[in-house]
PDB file of N, CA and C in Angstrom:
ATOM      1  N   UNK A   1      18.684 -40.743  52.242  1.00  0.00           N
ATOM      2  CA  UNK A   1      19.938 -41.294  51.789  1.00  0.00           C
ATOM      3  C   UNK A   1      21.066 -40.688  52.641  1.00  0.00           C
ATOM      4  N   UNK A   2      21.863 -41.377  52.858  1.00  0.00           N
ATOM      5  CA  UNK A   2      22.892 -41.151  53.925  1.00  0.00           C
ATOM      6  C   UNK A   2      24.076 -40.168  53.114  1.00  0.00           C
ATOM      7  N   UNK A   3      24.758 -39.523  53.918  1.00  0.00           N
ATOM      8  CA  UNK A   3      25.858 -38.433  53.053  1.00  0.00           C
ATOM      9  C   UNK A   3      27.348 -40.093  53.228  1.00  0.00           C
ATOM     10  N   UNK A   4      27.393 -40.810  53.162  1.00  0.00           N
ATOM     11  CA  UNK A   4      28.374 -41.928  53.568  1.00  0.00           C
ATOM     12  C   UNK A   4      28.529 -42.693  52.272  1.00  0.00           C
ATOM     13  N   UNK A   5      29.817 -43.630  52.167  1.00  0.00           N
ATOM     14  CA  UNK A   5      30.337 -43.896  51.394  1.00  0.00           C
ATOM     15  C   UNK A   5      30.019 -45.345  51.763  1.00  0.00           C
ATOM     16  N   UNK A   6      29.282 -46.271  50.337  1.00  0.00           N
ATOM     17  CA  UNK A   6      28.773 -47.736  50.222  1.00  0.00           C
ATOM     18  C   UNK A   6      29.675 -48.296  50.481  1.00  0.00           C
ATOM     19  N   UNK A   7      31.185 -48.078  50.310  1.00  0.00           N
ATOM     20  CA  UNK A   7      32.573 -49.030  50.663  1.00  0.00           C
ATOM     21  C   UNK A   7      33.248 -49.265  52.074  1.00  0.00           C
ATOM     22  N   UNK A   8      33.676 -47.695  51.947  1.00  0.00           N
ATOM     23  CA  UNK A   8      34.578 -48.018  53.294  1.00  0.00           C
ATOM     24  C   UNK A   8      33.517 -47.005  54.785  1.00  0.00           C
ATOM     25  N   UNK A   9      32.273 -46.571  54.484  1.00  0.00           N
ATOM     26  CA  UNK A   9      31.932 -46.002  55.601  1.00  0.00           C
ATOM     27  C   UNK A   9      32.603 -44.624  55.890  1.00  0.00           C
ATOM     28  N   UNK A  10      33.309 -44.273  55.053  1.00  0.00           N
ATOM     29  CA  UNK A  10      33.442 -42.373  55.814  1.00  0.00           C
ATOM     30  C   UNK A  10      32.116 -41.472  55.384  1.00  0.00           C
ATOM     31  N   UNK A  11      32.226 -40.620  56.701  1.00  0.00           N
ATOM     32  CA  UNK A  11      30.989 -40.123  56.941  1.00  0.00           C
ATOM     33  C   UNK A  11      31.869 -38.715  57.152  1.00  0.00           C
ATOM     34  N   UNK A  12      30.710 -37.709  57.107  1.00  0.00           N
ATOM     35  CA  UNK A  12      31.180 -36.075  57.569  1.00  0.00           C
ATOM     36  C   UNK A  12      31.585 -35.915  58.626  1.00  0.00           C
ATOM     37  N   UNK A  13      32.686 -35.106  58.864  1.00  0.00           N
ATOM     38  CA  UNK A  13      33.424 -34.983  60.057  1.00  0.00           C
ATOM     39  C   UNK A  13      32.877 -33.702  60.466  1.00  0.00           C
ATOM     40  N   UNK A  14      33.108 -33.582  62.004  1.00  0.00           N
ATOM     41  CA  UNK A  14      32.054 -32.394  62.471  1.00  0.00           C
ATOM     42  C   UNK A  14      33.750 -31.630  63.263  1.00  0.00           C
ATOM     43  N   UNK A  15      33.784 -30.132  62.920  1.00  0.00           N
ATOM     44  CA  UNK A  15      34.826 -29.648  63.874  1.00  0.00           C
ATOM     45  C   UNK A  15      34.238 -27.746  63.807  1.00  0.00           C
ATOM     46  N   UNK A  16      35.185 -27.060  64.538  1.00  0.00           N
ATOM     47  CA  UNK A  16      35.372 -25.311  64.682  1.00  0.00           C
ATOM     48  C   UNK A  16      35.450 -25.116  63.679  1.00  0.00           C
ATOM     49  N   UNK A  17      34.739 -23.731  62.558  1.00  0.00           N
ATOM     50  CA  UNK A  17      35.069 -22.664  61.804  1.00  0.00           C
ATOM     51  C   UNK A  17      35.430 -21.612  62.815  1.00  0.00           C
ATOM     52  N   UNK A  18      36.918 -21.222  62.863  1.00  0.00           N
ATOM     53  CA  UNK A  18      37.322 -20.006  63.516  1.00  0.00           C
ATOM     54  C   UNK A  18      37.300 -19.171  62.873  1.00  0.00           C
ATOM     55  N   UNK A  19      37.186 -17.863  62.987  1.00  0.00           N
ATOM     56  CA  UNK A  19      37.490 -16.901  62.138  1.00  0.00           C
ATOM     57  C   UNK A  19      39.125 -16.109  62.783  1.00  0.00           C
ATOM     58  N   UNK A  20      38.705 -15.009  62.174  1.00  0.00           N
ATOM     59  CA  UNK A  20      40.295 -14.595  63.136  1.00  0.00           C
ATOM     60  C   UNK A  20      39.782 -13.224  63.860  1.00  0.00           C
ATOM     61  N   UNK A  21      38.595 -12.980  63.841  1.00  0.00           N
ATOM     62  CA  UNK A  21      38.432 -12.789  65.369  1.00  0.00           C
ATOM     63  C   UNK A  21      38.321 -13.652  66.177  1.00  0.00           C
ATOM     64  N   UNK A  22      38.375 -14.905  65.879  1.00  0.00           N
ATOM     65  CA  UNK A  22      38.083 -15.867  66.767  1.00  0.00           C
ATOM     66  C   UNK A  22      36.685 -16.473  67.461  1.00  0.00           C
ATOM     67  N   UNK A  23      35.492 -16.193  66.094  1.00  0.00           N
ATOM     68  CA  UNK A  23      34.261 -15.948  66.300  1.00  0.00           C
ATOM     69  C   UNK A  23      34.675 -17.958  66.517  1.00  0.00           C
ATOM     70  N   UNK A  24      33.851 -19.023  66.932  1.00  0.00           N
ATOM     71  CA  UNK A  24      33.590 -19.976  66.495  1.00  0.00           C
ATOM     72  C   UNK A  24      31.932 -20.716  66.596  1.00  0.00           C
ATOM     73  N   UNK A  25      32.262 -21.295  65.288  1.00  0.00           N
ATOM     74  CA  UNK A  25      30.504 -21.440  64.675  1.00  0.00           C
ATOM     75  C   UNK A  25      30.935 -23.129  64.370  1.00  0.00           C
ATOM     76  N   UNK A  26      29.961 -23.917  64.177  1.00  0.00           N
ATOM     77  CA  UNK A  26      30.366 -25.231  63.974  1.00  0.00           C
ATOM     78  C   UNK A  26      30.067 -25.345  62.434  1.00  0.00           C
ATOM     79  N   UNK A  27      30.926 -26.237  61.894  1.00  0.00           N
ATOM     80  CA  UNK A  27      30.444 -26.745  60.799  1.00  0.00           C
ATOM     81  C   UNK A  27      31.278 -27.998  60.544  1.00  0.00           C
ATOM     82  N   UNK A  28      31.039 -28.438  59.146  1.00  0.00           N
ATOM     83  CA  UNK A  28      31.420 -29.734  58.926  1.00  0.00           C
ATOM     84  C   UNK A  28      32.406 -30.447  57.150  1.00  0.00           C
ATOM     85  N   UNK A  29      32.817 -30.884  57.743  1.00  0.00           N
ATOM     86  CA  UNK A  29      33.608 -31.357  56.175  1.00  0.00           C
ATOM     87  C   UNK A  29      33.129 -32.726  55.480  1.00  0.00           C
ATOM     88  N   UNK A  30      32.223 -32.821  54.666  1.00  0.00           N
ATOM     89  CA  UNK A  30      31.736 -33.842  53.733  1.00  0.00           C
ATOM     90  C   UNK A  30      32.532 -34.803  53.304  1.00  0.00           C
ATOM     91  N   UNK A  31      32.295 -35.950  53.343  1.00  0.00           N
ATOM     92  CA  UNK A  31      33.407 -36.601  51.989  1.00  0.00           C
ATOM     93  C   UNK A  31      33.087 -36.537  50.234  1.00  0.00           C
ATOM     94  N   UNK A  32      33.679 -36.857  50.049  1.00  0.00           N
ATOM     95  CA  UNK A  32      33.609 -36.010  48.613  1.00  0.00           C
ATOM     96  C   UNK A  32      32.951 -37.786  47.686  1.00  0.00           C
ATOM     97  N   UNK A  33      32.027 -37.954  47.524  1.00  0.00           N
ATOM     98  CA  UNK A  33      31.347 -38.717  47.077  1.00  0.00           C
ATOM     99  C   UNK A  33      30.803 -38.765  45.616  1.00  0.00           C
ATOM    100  N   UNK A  34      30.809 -39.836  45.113  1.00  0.00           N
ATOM    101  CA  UNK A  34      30.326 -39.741  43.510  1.00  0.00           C
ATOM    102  C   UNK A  34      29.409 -41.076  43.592  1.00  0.00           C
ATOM    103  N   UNK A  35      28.091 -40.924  42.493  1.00  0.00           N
ATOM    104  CA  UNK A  35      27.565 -41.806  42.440  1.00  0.00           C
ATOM    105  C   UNK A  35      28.011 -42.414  41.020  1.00  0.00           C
ATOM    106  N   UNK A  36      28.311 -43.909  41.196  1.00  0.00           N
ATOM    107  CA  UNK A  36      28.920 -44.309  40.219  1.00  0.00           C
ATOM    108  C   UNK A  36      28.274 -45.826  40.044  1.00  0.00           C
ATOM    109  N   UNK A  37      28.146 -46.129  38.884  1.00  0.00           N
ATOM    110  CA  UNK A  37      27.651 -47.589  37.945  1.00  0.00           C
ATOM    111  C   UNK A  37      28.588 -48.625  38.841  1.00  0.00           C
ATOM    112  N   UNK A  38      28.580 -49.760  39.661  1.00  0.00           N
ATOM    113  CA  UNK A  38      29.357 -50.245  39.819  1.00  0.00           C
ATOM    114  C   UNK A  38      29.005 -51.757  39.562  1.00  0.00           C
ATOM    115  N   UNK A  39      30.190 -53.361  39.756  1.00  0.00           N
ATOM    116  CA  UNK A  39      29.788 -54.116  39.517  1.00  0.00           C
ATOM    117  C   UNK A  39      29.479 -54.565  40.942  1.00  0.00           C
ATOM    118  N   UNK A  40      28.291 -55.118  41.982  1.00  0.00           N
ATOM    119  CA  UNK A  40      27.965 -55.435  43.442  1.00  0.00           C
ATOM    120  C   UNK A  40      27.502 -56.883  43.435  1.00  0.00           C
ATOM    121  N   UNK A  41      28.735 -57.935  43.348  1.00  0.00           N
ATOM    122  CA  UNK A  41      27.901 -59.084  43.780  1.00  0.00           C
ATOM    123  C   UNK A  41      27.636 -59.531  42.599  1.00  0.00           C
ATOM    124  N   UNK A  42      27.977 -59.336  41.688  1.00  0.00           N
ATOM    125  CA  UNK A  42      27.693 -60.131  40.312  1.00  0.00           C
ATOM    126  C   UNK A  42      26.433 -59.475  39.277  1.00  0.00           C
ATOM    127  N   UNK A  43      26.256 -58.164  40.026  1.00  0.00           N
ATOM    128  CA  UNK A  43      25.186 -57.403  39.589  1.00  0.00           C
ATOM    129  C   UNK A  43      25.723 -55.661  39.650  1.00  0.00           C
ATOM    130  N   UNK A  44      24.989 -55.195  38.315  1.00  0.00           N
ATOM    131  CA  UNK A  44      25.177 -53.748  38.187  1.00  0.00           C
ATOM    132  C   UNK A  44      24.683 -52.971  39.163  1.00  0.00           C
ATOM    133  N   UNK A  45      24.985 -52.187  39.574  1.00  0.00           N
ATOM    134  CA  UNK A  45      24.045 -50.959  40.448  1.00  0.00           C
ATOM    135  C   UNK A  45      24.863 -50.079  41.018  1.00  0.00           C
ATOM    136  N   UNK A  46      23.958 -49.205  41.221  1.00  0.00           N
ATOM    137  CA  UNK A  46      24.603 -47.839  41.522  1.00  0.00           C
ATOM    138  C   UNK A  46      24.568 -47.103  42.764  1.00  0.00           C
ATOM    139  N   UNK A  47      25.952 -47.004  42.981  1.00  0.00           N
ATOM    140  CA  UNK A  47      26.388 -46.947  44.220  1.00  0.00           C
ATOM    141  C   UNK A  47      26.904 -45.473  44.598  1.00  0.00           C
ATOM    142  N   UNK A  48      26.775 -44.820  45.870  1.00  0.00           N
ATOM    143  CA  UNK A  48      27.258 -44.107  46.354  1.00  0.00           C
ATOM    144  C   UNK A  48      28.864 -44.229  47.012  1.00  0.00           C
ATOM    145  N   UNK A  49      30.269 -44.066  46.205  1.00  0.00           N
ATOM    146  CA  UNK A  49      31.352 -44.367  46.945  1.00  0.00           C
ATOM    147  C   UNK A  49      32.104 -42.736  46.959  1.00  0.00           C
ATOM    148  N   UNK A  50      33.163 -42.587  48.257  1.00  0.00           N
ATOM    149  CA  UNK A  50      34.408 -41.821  48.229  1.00  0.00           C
ATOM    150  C   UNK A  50      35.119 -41.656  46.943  1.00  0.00           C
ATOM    151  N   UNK A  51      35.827 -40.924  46.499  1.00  0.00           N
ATOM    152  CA  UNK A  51      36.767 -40.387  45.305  1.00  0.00           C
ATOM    153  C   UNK A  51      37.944 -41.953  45.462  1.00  0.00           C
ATOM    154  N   UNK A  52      38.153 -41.506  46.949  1.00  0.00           N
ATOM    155  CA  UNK A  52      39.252 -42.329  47.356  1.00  0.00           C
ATOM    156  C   UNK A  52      39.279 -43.483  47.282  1.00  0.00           C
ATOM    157  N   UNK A  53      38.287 -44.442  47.330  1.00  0.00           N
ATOM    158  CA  UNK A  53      37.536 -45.287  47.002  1.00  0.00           C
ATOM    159  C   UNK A  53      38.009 -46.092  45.562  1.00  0.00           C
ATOM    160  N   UNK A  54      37.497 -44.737  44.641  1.00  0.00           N
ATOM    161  CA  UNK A  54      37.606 -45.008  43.411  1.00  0.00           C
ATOM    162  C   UNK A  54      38.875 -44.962  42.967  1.00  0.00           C
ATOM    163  N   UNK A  55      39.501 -44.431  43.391  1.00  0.00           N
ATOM    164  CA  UNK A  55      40.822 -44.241  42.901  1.00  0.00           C
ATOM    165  C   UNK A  55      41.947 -45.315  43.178  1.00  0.00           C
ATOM    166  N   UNK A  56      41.631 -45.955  44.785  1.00  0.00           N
ATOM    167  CA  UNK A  56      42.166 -46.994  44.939  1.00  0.00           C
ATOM    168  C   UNK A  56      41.898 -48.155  44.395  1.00  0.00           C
ATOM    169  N   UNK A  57      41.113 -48.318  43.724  1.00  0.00           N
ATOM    170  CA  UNK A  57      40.713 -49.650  43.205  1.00  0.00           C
ATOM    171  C   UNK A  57      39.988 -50.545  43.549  1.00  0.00           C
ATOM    172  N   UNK A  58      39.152 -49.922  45.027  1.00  0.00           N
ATOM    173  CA  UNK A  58      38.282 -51.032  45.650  1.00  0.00           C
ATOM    174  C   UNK A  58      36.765 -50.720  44.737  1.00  0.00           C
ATOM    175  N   UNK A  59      36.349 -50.266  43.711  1.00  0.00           N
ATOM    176  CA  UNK A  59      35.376 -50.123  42.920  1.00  0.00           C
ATOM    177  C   UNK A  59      35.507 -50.743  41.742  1.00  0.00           C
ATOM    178  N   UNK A  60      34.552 -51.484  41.408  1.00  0.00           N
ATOM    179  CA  UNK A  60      34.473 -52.347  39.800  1.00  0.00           C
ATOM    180  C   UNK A  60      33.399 -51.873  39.595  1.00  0.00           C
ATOM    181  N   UNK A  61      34.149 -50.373  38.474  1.00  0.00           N
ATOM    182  CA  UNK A  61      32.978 -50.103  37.401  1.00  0.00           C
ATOM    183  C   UNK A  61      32.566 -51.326  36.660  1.00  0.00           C
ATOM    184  N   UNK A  62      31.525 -50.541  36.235  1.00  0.00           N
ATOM    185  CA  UNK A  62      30.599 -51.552  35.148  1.00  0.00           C
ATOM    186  C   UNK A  62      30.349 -50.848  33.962  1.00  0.00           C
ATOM    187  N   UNK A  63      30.725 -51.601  32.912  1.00  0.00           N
ATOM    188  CA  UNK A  63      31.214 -51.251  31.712  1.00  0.00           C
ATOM    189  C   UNK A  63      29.287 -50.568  30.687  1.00  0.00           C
TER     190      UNK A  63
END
């Protein structure tokens, strides 16, 4: 299963952990994802979307 969002496609962004010695190590920032009941197409199912997602209104829970 993919770490990505069923709506709009954001995926983990890859950048530097510096420290302040200035060690740098790679790592990455997730999107913050919820699996949620939704309505898809005239049918229930459950979907992997963004917070942001949800919050904007492009998600029709399902009651």
């Amino acid at each position: 299963m993919a770490l990505a969002c069923e709506m709009c496609g954001k995926k983990p962004l890859y950048g530097n952990a510096i420290s302040h010695a200035h060690n740098v190590t790679r790592r990455r920032w997730n999107p913050n994802l919820r699996r949620v009941k939704a309505v898809v197409k005239g049918a229930r199912k459950h979907i992997r979307v963004c917070t942001s997602c949800i919050r904007s209104g492009r998600v029709q829970k399902a009651a």
